[in-house]
N, C-alpha and C. Protein backbone atom coordinates (compact mmCIF):
# COMPACT_ATOMS: atom_id res chain seq x y z
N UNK A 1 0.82 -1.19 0.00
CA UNK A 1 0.00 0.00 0.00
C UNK A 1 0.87 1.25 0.00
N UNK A 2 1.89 1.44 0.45
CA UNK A 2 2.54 2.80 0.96
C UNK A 2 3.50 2.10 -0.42
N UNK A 3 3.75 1.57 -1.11
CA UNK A 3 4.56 1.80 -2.45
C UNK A 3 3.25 2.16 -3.38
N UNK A 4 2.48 1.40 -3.56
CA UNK A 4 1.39 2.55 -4.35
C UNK A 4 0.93 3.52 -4.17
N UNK A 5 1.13 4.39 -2.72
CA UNK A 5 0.50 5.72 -2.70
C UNK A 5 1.63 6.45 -3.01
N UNK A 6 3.33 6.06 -2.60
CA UNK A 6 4.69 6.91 -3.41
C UNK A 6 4.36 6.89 -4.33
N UNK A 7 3.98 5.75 -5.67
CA UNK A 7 3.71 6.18 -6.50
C UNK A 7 2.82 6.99 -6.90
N UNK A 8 1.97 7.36 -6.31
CA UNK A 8 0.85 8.15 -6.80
C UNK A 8 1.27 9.75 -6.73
N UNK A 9 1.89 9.73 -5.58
CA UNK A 9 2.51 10.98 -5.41
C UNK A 9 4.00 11.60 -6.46
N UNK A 10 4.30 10.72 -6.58
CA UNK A 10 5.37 10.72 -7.26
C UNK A 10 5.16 11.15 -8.53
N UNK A 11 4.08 10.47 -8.95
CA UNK A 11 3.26 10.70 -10.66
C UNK A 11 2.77 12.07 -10.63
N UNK A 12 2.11 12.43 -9.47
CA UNK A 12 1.49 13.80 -9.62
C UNK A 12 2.57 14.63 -9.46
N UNK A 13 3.71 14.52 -8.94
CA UNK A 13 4.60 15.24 -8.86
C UNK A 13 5.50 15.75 -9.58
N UNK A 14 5.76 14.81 -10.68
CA UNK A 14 6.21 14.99 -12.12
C UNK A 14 5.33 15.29 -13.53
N UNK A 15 3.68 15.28 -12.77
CA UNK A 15 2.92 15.96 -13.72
C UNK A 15 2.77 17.42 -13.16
N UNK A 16 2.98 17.57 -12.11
CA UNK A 16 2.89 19.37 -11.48
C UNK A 16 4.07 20.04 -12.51
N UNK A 17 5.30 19.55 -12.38
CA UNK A 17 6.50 20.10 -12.99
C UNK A 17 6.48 19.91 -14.24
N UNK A 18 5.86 19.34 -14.95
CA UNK A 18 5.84 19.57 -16.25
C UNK A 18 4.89 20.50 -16.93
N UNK A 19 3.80 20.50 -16.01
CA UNK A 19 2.55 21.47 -16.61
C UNK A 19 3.02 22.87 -15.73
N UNK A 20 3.90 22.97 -14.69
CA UNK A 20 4.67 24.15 -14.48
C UNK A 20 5.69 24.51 -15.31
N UNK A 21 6.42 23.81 -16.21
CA UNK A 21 7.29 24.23 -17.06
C UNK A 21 6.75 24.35 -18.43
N UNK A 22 5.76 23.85 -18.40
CA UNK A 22 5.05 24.18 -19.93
C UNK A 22 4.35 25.39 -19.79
N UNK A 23 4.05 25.96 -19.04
CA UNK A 23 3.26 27.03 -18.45
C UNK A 23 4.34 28.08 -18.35
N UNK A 24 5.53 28.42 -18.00
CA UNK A 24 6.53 29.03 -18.31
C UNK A 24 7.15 29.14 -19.62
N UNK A 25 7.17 28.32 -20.08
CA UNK A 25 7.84 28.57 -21.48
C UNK A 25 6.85 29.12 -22.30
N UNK A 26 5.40 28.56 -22.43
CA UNK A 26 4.29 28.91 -22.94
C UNK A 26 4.45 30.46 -22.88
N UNK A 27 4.62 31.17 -21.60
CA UNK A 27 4.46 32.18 -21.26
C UNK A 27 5.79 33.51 -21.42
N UNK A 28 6.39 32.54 -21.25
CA UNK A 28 8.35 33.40 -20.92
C UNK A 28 9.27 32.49 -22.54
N UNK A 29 8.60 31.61 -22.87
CA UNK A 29 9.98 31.09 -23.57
C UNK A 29 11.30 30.67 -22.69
N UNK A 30 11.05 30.48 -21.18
CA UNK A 30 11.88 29.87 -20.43
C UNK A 30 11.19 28.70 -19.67
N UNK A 31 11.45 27.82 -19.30
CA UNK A 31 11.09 26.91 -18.18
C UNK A 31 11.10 27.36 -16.76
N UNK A 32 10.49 26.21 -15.89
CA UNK A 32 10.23 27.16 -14.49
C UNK A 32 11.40 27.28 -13.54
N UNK A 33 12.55 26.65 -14.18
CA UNK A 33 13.65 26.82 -12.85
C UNK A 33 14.49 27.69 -13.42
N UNK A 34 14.01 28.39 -14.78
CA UNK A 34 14.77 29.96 -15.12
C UNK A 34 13.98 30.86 -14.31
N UNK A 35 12.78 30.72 -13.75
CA UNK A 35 12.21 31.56 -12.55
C UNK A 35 12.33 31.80 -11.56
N UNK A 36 11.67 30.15 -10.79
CA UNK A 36 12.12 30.07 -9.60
C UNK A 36 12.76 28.81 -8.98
N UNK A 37 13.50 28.86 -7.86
CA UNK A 37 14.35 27.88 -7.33
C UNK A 37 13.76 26.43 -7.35
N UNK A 38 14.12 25.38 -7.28
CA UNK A 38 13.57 24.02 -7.04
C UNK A 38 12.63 24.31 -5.28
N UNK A 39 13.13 24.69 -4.54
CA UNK A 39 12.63 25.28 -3.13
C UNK A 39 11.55 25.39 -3.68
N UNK A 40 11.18 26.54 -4.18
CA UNK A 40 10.03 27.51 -4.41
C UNK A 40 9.16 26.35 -5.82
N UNK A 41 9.43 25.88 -6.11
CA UNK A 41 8.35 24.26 -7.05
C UNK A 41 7.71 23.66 -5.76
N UNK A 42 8.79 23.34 -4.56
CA UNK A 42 8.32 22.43 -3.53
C UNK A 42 7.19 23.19 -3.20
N UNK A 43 7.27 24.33 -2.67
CA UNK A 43 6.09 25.49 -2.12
C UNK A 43 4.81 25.30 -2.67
N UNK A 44 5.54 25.76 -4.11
CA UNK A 44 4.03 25.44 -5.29
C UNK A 44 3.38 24.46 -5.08
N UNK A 45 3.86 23.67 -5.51
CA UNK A 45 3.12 21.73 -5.20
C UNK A 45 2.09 21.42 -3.62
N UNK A 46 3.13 22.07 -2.62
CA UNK A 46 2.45 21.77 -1.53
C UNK A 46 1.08 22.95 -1.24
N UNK A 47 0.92 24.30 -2.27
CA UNK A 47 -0.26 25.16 -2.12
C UNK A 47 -0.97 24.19 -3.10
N UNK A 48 -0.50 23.70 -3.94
CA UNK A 48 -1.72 23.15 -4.88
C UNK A 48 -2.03 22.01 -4.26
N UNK A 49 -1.27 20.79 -3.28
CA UNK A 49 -2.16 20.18 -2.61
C UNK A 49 -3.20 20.50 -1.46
N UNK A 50 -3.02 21.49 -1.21
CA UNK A 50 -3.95 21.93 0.07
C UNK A 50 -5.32 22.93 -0.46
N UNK A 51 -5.01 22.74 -2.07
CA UNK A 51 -6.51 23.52 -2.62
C UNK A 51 -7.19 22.45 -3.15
N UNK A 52 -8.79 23.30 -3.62
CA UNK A 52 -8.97 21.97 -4.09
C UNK A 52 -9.82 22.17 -5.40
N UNK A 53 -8.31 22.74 -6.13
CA UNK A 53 -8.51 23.33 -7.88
C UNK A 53 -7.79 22.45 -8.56
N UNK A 54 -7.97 22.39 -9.87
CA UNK A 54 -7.61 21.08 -10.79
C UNK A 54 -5.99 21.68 -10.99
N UNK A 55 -5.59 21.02 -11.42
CA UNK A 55 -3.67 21.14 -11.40
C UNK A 55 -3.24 22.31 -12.38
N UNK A 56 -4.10 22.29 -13.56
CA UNK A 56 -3.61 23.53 -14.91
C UNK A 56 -4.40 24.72 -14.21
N UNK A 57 -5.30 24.90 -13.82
CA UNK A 57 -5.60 25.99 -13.32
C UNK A 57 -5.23 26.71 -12.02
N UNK A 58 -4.47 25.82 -11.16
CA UNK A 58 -3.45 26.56 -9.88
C UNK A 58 -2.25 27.11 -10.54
N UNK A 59 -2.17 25.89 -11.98
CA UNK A 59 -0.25 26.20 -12.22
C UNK A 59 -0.35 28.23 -12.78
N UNK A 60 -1.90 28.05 -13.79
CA UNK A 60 -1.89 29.12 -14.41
C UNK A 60 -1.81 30.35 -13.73
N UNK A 61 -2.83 30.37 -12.38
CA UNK A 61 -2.58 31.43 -11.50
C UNK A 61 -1.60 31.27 -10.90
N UNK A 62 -0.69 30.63 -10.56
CA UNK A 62 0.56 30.47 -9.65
C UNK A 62 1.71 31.42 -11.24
N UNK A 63 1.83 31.20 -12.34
CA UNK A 63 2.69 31.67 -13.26
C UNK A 63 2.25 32.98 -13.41
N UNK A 64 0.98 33.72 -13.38
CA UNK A 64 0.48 34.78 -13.32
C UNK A 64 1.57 35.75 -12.17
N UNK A 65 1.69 35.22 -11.43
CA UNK A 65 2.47 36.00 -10.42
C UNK A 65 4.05 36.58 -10.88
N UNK A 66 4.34 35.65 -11.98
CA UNK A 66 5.87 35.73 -12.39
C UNK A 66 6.31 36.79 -13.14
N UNK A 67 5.19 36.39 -14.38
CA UNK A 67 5.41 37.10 -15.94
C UNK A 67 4.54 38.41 -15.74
């Protein structure tokens, strides 16, 4: 059980960072760690687990803040 829920987390975790870096480049023509630190992804990830908005629409208002 606790290796299938790492994975679960793990999956969403590498789908946060990709739809955060597609969302930067989309926006900047850079990716998100030409923005902000790996630190500051962890931050992100952990506000978007504690909401309870679908993943492209936290990333979009979370990149709003940048550009």
């Amino acid at each position: 059980m606790t290796t299938q829920n790492t994975n679960t987390i793990d999956s969403s975790w590498t789908v946060f960072i990709e739809i955060l870096s597609d969302e930067f480049t989309a926006k900047t023509g850079f990716g998100v760690y030409a923005h902000i630190t790996p630190v500051d992804v962890n931050k992100a990830y952990q506000q978007y687990q504690l909401r309870n908005a679908p993943m492209r629409l936290f990333v979009r208002e979370y990149v709003r803040q940048y550009v």
